[in-house]
Protein backbone atom coordinates (compact mmCIF):
# COMPACT_ATOMS: atom_id res chain seq x y z
CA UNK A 1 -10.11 -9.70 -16.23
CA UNK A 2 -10.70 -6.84 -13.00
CA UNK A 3 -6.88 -6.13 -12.04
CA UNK A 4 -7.86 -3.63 -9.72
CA UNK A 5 -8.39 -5.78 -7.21
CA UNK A 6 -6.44 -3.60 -4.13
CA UNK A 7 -9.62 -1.34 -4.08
CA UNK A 8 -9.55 2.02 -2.83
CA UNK A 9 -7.61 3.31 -0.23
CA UNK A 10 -9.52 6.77 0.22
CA UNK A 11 -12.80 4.56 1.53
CA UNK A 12 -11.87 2.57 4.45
CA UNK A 13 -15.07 0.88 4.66
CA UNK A 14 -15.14 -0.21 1.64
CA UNK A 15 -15.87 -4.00 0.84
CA UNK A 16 -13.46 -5.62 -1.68
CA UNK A 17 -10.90 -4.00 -0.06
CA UNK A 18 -7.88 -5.78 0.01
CA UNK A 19 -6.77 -6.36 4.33
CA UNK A 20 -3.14 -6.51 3.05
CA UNK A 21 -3.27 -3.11 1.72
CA UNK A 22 -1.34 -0.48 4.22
CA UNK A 23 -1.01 3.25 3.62
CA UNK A 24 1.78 5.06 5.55
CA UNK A 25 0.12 8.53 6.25
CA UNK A 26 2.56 9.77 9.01
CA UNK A 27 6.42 8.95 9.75
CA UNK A 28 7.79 6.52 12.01
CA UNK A 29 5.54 3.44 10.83
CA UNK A 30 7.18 0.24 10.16
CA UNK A 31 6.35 -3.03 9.47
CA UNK A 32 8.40 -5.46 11.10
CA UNK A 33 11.78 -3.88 11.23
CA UNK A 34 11.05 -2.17 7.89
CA UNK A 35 10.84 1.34 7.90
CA UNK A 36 7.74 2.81 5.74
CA UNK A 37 8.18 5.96 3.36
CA UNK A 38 5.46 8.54 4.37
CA UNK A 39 2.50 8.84 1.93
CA UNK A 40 3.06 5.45 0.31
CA UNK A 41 1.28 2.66 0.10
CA UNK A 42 1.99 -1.04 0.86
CA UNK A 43 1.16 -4.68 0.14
CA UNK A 44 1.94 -6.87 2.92
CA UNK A 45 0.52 -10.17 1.44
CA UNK A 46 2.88 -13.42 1.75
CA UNK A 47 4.48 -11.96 4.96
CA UNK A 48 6.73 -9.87 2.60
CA UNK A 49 5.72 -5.64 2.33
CA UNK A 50 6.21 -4.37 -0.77
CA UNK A 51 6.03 -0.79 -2.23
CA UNK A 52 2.69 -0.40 -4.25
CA UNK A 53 4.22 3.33 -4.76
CA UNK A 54 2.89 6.82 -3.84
CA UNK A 55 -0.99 7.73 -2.99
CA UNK A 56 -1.34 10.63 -5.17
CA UNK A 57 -0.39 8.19 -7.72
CA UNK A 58 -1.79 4.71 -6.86
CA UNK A 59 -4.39 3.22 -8.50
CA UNK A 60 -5.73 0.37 -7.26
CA UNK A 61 -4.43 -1.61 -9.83
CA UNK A 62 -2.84 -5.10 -8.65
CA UNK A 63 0.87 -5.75 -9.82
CA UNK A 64 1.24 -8.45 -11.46
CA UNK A 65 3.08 -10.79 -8.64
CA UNK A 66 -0.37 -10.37 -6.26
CA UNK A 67 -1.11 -13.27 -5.06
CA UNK A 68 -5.15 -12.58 -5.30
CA UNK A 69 -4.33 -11.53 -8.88
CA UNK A 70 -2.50 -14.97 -9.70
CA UNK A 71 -5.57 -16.59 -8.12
CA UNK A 72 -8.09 -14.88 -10.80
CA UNK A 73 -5.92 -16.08 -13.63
């Protein structure tokens, strides 16, 4: 089973691309009322926005409470 299913950030043309994917690359974003840590990236599925962690660091790999992940299962 493919659990990377966020894709990569880096190409933002890229198909398979997850749309709820957001990457915070200056400060001041938010989403909602919900203030966004620069450099860190974001899953926004379910209306919720969750902390996927840091670029540098982030994988592509889907956590385990994804809701496209679930849906593969």
């Amino acid at each position: 089973m493919d659990t990377h299913l966020c894709g990569n950030y880096y190409n933002k043309n890229a198909d398979g691309r997850c749309p709820d994917l957001v990457y915070a690359d200056k400060d001041g974003l938010t989403h909602g009322r919900k203030p966004l840590k620069k450099y860190s990236v974001y899953c926004t599925a379910e209306g919720r926005c969750r902390c996927l962690g840091n670029i540098a660091s982030f994988t592509g790999n889907s956590p385990t409470w994804c809701p496209k992940r679930k849906e593969t299962l």
